[in-house]
N, C-alpha and C. Protein backbone atom coordinates (compact mmCIF):
# COMPACT_ATOMS: atom_id res chain seq x y z
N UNK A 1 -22.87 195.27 -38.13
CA UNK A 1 -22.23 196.29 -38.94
C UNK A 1 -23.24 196.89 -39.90
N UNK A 2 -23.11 197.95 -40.21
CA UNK A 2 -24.05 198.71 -41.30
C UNK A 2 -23.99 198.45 -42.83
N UNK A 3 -24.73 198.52 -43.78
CA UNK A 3 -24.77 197.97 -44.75
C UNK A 3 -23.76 199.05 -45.59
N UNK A 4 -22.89 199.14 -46.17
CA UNK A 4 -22.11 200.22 -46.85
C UNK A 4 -22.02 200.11 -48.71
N UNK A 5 -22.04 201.47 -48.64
CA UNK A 5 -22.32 201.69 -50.09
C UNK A 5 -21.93 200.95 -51.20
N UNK A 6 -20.64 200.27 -50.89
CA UNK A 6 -20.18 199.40 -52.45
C UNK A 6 -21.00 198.00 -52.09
N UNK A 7 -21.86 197.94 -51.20
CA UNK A 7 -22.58 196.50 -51.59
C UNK A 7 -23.52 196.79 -52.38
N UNK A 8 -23.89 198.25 -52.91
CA UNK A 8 -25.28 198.19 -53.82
C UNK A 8 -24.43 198.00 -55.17
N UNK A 9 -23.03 198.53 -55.38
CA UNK A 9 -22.95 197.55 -56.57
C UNK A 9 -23.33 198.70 -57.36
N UNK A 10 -23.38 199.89 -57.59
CA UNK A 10 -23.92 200.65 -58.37
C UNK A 10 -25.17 201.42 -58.60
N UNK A 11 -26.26 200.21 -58.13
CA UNK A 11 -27.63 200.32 -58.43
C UNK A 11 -27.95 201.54 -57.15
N UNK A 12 -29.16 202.24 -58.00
CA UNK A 12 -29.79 203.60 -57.33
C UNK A 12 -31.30 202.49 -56.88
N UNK A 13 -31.70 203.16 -55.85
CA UNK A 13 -32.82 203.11 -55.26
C UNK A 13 -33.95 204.38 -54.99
N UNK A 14 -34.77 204.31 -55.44
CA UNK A 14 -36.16 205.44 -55.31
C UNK A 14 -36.35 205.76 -53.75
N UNK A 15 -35.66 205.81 -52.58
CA UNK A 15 -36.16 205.67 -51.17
C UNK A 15 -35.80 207.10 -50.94
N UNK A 16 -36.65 207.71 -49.94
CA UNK A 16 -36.05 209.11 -49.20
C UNK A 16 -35.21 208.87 -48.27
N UNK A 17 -34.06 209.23 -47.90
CA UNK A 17 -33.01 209.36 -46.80
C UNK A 17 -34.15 209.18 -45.32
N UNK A 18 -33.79 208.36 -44.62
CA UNK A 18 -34.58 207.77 -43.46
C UNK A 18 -35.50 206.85 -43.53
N UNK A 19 -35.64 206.23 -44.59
CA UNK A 19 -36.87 205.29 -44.98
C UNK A 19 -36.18 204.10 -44.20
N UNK A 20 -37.19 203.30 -43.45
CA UNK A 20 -36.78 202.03 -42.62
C UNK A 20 -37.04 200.99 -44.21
N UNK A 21 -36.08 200.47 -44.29
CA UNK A 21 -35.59 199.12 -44.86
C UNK A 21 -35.29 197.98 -44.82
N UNK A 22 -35.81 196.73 -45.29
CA UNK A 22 -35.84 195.56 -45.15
C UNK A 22 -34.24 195.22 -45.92
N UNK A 23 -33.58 194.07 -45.54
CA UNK A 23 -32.45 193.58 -46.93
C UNK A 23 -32.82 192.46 -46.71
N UNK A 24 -32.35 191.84 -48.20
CA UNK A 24 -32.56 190.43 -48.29
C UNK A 24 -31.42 189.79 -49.29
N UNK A 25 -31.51 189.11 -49.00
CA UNK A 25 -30.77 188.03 -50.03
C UNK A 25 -31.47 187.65 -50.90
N UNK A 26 -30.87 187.38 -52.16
CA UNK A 26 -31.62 187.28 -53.42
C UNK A 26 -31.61 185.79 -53.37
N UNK A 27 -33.24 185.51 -53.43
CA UNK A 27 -33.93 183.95 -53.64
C UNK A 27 -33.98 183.54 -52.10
N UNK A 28 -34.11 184.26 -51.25
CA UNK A 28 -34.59 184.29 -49.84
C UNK A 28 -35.49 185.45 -49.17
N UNK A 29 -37.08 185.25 -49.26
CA UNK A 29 -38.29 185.88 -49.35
C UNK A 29 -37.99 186.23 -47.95
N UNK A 30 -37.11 185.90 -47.01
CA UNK A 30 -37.39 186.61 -45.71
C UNK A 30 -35.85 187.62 -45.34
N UNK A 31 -36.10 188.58 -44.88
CA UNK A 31 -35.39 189.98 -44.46
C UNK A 31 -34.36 189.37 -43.68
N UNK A 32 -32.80 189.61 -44.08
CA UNK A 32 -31.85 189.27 -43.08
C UNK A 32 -31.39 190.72 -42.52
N UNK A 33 -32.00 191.83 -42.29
CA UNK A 33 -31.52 192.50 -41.35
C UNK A 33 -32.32 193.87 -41.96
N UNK A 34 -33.00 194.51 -40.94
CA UNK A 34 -33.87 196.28 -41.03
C UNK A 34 -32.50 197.33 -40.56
N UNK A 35 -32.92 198.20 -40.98
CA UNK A 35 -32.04 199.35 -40.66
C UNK A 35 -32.91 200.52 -41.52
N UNK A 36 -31.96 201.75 -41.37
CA UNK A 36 -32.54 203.15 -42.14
C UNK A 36 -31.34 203.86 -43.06
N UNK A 37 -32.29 203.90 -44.16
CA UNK A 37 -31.62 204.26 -45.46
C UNK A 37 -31.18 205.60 -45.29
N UNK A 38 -29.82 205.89 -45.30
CA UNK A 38 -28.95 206.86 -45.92
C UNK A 38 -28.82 207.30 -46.80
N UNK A 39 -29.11 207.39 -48.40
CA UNK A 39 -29.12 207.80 -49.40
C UNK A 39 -27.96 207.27 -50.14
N UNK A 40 -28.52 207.32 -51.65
CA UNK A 40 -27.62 206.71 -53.11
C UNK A 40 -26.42 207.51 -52.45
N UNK A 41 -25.61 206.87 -52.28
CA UNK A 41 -23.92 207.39 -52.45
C UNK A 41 -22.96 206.10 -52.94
N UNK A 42 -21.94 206.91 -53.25
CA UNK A 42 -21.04 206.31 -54.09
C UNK A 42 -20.02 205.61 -53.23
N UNK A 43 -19.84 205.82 -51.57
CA UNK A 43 -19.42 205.54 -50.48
C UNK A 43 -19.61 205.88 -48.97
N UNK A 44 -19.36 205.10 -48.54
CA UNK A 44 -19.77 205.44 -46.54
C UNK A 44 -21.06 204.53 -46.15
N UNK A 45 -21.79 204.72 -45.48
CA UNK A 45 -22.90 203.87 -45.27
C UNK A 45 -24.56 204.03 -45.81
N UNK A 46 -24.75 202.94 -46.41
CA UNK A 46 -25.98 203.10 -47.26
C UNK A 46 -27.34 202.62 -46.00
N UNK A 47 -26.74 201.83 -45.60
CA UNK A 47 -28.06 201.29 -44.23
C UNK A 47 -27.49 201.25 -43.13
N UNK A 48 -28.32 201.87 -42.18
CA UNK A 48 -28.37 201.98 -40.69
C UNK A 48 -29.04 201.05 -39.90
N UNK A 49 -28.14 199.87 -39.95
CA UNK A 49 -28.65 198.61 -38.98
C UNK A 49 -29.14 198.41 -37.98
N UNK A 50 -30.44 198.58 -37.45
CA UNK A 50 -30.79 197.68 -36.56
C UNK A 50 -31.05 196.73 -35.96
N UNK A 51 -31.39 196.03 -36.82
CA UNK A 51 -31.16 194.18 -36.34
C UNK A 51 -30.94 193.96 -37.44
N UNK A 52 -30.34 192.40 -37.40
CA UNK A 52 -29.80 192.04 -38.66
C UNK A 52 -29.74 190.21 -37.84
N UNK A 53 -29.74 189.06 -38.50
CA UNK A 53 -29.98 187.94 -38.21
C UNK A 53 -28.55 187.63 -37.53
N UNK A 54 -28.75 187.13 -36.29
CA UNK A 54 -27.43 186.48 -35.47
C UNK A 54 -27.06 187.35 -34.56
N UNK A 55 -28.39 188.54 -34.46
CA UNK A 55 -27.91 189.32 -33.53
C UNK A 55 -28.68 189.00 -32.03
N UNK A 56 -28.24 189.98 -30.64
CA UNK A 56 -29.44 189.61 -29.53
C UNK A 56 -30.74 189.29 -29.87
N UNK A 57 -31.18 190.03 -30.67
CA UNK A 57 -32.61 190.10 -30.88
C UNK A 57 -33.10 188.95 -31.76
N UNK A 58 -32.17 188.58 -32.79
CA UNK A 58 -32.60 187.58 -33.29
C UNK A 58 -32.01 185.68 -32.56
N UNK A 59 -31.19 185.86 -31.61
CA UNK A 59 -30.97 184.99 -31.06
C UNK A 59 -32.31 184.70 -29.67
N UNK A 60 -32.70 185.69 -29.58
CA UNK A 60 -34.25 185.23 -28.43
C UNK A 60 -35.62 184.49 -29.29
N UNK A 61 -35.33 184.51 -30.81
CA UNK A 61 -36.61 183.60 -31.75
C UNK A 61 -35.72 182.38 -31.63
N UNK A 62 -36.88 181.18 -30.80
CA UNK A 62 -36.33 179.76 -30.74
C UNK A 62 -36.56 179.31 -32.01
N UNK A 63 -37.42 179.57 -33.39
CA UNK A 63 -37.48 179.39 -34.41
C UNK A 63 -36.49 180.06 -35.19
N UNK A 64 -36.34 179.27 -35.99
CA UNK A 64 -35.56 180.06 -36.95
C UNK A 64 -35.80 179.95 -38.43
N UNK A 65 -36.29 180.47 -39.31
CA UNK A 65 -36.75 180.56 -41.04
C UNK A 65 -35.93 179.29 -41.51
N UNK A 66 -36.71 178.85 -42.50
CA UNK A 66 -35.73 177.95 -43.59
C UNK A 66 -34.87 178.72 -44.27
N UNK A 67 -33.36 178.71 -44.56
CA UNK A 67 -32.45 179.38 -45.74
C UNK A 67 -31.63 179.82 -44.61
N UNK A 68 -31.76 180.04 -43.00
CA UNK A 68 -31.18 180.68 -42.12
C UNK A 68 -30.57 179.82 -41.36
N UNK A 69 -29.21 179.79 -41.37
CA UNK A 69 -27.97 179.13 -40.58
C UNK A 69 -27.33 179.37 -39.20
N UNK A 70 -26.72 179.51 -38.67
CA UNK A 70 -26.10 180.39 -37.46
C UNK A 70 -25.30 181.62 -38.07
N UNK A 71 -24.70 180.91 -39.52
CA UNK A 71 -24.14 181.90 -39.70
C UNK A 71 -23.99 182.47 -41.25
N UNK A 72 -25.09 181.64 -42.01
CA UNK A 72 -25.16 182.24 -42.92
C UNK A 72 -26.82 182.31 -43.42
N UNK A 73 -27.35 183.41 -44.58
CA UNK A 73 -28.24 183.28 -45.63
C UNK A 73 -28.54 182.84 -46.56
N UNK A 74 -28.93 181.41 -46.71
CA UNK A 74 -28.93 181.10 -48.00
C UNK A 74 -30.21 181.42 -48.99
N UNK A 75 -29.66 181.47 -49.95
CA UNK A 75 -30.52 181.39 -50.93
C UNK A 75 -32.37 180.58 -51.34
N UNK A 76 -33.11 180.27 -51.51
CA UNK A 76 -33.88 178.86 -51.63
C UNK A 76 -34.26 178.99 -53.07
N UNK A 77 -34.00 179.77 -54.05
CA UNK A 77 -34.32 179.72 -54.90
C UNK A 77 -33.10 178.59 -55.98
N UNK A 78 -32.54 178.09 -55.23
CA UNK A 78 -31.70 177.19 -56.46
C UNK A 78 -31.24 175.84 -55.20
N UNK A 79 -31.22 175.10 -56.31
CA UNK A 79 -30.55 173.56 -54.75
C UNK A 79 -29.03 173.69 -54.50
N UNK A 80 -28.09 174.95 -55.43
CA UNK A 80 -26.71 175.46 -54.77
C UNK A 80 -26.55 175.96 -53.41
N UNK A 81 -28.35 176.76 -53.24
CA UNK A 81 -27.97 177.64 -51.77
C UNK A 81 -26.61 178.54 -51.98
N UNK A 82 -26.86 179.46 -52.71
CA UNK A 82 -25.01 180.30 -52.59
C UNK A 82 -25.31 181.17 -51.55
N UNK A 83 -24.72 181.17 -50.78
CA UNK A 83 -24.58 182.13 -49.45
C UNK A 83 -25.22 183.74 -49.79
N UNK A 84 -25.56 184.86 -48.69
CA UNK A 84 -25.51 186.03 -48.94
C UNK A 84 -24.95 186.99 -48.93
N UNK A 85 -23.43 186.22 -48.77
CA UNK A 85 -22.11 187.31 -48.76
C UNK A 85 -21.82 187.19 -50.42
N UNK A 86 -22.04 186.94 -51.56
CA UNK A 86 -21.55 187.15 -52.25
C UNK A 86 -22.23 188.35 -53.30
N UNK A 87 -22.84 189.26 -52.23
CA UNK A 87 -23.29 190.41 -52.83
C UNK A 87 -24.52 190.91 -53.02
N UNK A 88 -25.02 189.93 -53.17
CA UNK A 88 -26.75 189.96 -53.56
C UNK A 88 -27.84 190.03 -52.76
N UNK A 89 -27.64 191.50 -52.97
CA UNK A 89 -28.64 192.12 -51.54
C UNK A 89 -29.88 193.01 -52.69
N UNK A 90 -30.89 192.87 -51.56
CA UNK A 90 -32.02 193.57 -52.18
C UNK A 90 -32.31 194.55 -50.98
N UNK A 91 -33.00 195.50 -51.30
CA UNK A 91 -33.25 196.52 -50.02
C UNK A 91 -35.12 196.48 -50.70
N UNK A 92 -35.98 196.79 -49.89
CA UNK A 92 -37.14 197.04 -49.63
C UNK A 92 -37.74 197.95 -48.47
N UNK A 93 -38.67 198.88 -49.12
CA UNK A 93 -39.16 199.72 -48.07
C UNK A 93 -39.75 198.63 -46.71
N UNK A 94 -39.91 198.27 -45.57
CA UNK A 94 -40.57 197.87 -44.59
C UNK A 94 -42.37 198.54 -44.53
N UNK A 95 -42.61 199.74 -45.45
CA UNK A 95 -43.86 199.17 -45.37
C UNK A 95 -44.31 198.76 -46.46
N UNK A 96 -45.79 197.71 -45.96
CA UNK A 96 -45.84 196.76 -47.09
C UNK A 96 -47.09 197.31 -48.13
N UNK A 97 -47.07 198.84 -48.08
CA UNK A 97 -48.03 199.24 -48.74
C UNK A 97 -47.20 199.74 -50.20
N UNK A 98 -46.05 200.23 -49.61
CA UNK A 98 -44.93 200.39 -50.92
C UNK A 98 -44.49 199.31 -52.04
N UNK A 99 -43.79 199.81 -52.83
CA UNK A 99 -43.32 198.38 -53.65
C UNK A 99 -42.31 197.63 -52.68
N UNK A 100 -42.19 196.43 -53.74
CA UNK A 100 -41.67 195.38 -53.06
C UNK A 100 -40.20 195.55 -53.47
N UNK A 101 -39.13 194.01 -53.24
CA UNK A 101 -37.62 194.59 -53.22
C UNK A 101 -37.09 195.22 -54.52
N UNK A 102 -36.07 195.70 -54.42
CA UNK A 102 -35.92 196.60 -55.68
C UNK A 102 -34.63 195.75 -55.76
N UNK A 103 -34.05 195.74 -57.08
CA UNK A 103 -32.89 195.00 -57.25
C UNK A 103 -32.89 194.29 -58.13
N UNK A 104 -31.55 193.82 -59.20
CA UNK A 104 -31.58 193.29 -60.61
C UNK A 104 -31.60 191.76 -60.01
N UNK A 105 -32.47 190.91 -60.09
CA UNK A 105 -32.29 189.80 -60.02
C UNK A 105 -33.19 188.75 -60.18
């Protein structure tokens, strides 16, 4: 599913409309899903998913990251592990010449 606007929660992002984007979970250094940025809106879809963890593509890596479940993202920055459904998403440009994730946290 695509990332949609009330998960940013308010927060604006500096990206141009089509910029490929990393998301992440906050206190988990690795990307749970790329897609292409749609622009600050107040509703409809903010990211255009292309892979995202648990999908075909990520079910053909026999490895799988530390913090990464079958079916969830956790955290590694605390020994709670709070999942990455409870909001706390970071978006980052995919290239790594740009800044890094943007997001209050």
């Amino acid at each position: 599913a695509d990332f949609m606007a009330p998960g940013l929660q308010g927060r604006q992002y500096p990206y141009p409309e089509g910029t490929i984007v990393a998301l992440y979970a906050f206190g988990n250094p690795l990307a749970f899903a790329i897609g292409q940025w749609q622009g600050n809106r107040a509703s409809g879809i903010a990211v255009k998913i292309f892979t995202r963890f648990g999908d075909s593509l990520w079910t053909q890596n026999p490895t799988k990251p530390e913090g990464f479940t079958p079916t969830t993202v956790l955290s590694l920055a605390d020994e709670t592990n709070t999942a990455s459904g409870s909001g706390a998403t970071e978006l980052a440009p995919t290239n790594p010449t740009e800044e890094g994730p943007v997001g209050d946290g």
